[in-house]
Protein backbone atom coordinates (compact mmCIF):
# COMPACT_ATOMS: atom_id res chain seq x y z
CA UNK A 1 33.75 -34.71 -111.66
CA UNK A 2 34.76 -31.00 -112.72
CA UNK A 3 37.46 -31.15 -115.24
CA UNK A 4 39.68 -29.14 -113.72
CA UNK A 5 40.19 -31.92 -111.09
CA UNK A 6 40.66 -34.75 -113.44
CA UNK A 7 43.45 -32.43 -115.06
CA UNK A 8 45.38 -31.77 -111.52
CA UNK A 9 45.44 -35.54 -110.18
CA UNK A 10 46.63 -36.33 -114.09
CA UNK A 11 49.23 -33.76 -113.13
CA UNK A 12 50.13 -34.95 -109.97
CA UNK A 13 50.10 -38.99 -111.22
CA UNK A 14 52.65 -37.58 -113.90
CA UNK A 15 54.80 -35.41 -111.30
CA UNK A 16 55.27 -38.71 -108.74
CA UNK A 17 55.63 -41.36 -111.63
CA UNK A 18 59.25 -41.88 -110.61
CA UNK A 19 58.37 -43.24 -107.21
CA UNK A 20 54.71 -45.07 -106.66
CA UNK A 21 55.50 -47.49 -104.23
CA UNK A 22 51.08 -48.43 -97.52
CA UNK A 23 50.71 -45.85 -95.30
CA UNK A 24 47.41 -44.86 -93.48
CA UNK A 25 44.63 -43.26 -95.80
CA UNK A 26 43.39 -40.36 -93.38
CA UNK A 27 39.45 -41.63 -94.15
CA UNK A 28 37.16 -39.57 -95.94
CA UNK A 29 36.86 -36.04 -93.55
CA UNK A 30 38.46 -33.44 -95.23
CA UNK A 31 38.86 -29.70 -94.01
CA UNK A 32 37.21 -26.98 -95.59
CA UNK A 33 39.04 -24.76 -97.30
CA UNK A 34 41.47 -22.61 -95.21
CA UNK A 35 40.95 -24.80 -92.25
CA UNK A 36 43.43 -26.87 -90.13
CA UNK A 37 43.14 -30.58 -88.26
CA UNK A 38 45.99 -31.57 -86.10
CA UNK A 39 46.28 -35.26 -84.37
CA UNK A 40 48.45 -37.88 -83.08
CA UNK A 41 48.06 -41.05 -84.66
CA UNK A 42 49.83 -44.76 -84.22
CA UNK A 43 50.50 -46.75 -87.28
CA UNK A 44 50.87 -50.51 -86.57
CA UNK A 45 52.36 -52.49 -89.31
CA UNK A 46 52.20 -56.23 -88.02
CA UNK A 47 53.25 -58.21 -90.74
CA UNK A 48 54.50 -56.69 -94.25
CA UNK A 49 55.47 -59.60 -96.70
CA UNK A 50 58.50 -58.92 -99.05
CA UNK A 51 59.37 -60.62 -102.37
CA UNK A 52 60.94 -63.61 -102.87
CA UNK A 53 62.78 -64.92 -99.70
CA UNK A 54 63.46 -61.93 -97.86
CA UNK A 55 60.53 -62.98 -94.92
CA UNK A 56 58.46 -59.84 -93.83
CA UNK A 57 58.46 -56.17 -92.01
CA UNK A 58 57.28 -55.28 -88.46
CA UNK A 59 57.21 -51.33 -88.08
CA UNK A 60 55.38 -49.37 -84.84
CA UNK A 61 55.03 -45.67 -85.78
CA UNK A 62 53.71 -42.40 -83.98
CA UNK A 63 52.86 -38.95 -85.76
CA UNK A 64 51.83 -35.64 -84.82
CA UNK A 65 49.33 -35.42 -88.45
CA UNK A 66 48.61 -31.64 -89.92
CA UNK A 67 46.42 -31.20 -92.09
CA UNK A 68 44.80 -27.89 -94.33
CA UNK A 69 42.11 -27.18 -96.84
CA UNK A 70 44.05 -25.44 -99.79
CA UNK A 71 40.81 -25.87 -101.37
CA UNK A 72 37.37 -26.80 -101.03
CA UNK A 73 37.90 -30.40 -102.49
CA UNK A 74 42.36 -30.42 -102.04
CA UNK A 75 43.80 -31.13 -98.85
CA UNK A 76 47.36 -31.42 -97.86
CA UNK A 77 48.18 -33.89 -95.46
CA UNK A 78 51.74 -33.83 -93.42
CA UNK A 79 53.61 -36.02 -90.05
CA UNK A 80 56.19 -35.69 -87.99
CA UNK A 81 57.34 -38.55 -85.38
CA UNK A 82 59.19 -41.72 -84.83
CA UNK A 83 59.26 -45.39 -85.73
CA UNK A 84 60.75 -48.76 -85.22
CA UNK A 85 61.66 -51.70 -87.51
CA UNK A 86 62.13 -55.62 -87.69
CA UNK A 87 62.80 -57.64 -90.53
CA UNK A 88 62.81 -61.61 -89.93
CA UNK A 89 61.72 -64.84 -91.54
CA UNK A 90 63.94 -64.35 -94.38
CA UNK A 91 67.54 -66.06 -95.73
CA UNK A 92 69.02 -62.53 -94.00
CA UNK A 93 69.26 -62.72 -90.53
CA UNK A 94 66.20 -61.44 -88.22
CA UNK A 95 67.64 -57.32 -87.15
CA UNK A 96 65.08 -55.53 -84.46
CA UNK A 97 66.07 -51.71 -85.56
CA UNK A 98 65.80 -49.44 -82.59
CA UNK A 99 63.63 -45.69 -82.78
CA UNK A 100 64.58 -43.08 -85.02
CA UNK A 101 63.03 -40.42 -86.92
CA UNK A 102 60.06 -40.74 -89.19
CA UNK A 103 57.78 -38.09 -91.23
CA UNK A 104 56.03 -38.02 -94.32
CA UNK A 105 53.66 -36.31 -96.17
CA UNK A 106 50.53 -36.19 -98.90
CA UNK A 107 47.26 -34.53 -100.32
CA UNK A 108 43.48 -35.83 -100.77
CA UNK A 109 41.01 -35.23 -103.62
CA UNK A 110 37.03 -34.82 -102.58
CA UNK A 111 35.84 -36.37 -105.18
CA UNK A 112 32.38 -36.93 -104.00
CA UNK A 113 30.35 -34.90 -101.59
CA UNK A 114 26.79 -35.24 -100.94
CA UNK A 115 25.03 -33.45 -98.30
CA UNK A 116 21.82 -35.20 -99.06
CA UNK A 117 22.65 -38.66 -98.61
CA UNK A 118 25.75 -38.20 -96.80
CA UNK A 119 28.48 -39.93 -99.13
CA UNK A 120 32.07 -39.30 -99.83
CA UNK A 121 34.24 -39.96 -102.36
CA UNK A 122 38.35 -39.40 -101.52
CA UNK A 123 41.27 -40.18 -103.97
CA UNK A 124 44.57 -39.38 -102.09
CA UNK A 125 48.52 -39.88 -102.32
CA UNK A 126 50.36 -40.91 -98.75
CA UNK A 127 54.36 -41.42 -97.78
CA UNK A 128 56.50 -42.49 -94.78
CA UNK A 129 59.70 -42.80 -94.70
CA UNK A 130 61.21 -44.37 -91.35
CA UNK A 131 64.87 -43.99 -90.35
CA UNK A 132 65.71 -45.97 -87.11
CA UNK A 133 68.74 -46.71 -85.82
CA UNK A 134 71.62 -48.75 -87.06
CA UNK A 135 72.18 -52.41 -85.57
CA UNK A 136 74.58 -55.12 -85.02
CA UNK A 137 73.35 -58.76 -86.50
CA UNK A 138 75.55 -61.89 -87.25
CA UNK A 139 78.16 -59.87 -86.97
CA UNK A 140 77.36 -57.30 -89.54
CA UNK A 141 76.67 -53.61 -89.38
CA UNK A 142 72.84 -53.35 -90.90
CA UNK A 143 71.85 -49.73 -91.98
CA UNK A 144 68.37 -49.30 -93.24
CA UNK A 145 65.27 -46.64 -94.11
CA UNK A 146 61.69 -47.40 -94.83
CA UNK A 147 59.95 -45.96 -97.81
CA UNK A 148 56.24 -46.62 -97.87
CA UNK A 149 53.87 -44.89 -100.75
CA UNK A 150 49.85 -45.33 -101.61
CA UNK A 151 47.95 -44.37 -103.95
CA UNK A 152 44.60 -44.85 -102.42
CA UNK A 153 40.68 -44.23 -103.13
CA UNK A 154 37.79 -44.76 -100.49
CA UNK A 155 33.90 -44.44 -100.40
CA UNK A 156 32.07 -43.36 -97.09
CA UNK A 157 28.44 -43.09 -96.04
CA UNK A 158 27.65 -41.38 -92.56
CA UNK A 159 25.34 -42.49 -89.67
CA UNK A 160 24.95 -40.19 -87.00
CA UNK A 161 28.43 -39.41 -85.56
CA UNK A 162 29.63 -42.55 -87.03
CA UNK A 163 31.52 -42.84 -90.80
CA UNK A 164 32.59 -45.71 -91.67
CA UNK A 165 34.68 -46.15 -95.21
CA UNK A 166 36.14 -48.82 -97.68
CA UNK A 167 38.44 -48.66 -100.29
CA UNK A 168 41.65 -50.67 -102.44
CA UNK A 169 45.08 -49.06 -102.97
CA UNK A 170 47.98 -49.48 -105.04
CA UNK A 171 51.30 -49.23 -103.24
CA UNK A 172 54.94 -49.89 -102.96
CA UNK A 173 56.78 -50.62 -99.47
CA UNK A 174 59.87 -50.68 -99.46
CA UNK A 175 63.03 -52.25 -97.38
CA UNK A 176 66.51 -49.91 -98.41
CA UNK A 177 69.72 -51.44 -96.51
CA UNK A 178 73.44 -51.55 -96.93
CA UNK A 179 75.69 -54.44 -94.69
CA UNK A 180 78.75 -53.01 -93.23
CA UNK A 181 78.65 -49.79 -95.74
CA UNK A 182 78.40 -51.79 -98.80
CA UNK A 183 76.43 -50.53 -101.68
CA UNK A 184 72.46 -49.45 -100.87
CA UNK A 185 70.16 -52.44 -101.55
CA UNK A 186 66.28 -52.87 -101.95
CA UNK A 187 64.05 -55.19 -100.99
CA UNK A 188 60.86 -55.03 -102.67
CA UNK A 189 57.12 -56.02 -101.17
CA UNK A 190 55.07 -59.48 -102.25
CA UNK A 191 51.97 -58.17 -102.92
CA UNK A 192 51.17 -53.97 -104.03
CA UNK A 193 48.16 -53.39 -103.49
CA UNK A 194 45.67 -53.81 -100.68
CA UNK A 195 42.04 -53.46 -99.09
CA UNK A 196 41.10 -50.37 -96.82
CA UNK A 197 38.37 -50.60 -94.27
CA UNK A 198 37.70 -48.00 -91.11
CA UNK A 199 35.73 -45.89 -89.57
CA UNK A 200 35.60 -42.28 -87.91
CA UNK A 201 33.78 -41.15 -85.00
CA UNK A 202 33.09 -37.99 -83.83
CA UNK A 203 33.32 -37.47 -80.00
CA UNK A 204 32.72 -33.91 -80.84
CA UNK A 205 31.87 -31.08 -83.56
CA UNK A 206 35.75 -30.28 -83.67
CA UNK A 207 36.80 -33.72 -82.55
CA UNK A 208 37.36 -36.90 -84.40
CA UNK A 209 38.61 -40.47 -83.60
CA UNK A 210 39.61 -42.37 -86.40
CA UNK A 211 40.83 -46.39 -86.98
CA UNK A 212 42.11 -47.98 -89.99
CA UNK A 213 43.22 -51.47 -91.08
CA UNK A 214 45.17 -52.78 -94.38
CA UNK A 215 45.04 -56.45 -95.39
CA UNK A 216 46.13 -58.44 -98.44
CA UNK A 217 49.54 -56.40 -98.54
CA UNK A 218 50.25 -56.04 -95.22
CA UNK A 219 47.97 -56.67 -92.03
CA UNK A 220 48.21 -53.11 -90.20
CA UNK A 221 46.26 -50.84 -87.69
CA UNK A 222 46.31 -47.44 -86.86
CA UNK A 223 44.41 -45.03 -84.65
CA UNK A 224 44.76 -41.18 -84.38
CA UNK A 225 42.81 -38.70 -82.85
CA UNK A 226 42.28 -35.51 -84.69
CA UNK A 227 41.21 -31.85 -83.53
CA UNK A 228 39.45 -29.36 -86.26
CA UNK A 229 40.98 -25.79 -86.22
């Protein structure tokens, strides 16, 4: 690998040192340089297990994704939508968080691109933050936010129209609450880090379908649809 990219990521590892704490890893298809994707894309997090007693996380989310080449082998990655929250199975009591806003952003690293046989190689650097609405439980006022952050890296190998990729990532999800405007609390996950298996498939030249699932951490899905510019 060049050594000019080696020196950025170092950079950017140092720059975001203050908060690596899953959030979907985008595959391996990156846009060329100047060059735009936009997509929608659901992010189901079934089951997220938190430390100690504190049970688990349920969050649905749905983006609008933008993407753009800065560079050949840099990509930013950004989201805009909504998502939901439930925490239960835990000494708190279970609180089903209605919609509010959620967003977050990110870049990749091509690492690895081989025309001849096909292979990719993508480091990257995701967050979401989810904000949904306050609730009422055991007779408490709950206020809460989601902060989810990966550090990911995955391998591909294409077939045709089909890509599938695997990977591991290291990441930090994170529960922030207050009861009844107390002082901000944290609830921090079981397990950070993870395994990263999906595919893409392209339904067209300019159009790609993509699915995604995390285990170990958290057992999660998500789909999006994408559209190159």
């Amino acid at each position: 690998m060049p050594i000019r990219k080696i020196i950025f990521v170092i950079s950017i590892l140092v720059f975001s040192a203050d908060r690596v704490y899953a959030a979907p890893a985008y595959g391996t298809d990156t846009p060329q340089k100047g060059k735009i994707s936009i997509g929608y894309q659901t992010n189901l997090v079934f089951k997220h297990r938190l430390n100690d007693e504190h049970g688990s996380l349920r969050s649905f989310q749905h983006f609008v994704d933008f993407s753009y080449g800065a560079l050949d082998w840099f990509t930013f990655d950004g989201k805009l939508g909504v998502g939901d929250l439930r925490q239960d199975g835990g000494e708190m009591p279970s609180v089903n968080y209605g919609t509010g806003f959620a967003g977050g952003y990110g870049f990749r690293i091509l690492l690895r691109d081989k025309t001849a046989d096909k292979t990719r190689i993508v480091f990257g650097f995701h967050h979401i933050s989810v904000h949904p609405t306050n609730e009422n439980a055991g007779g408490s006022k709950y206020e809460t936010f989601l902060d989810d952050w990966q550090f990911d890296i995955l391998g591909s190998k294409k077939f045709g129209k089909f890509e599938p990729f695997l990977g591991g990532k290291v990441s930090k999800f994170d529960l922030g609450y207050r009861v009844n405007r107390g002082e901000r609390q944290r609830l921090s996950p079981k397990y950070y880090g993870g395994l990263i298996a999906g595919c893409g498939f392209d339904l067209r030249e300019d159009l790609t379908l993509k699915i995604e699932g995390h285990i170990i951490d958290e057992n999660s899905l998500s789909a999006g649809l994408y559209y190159k510019y």
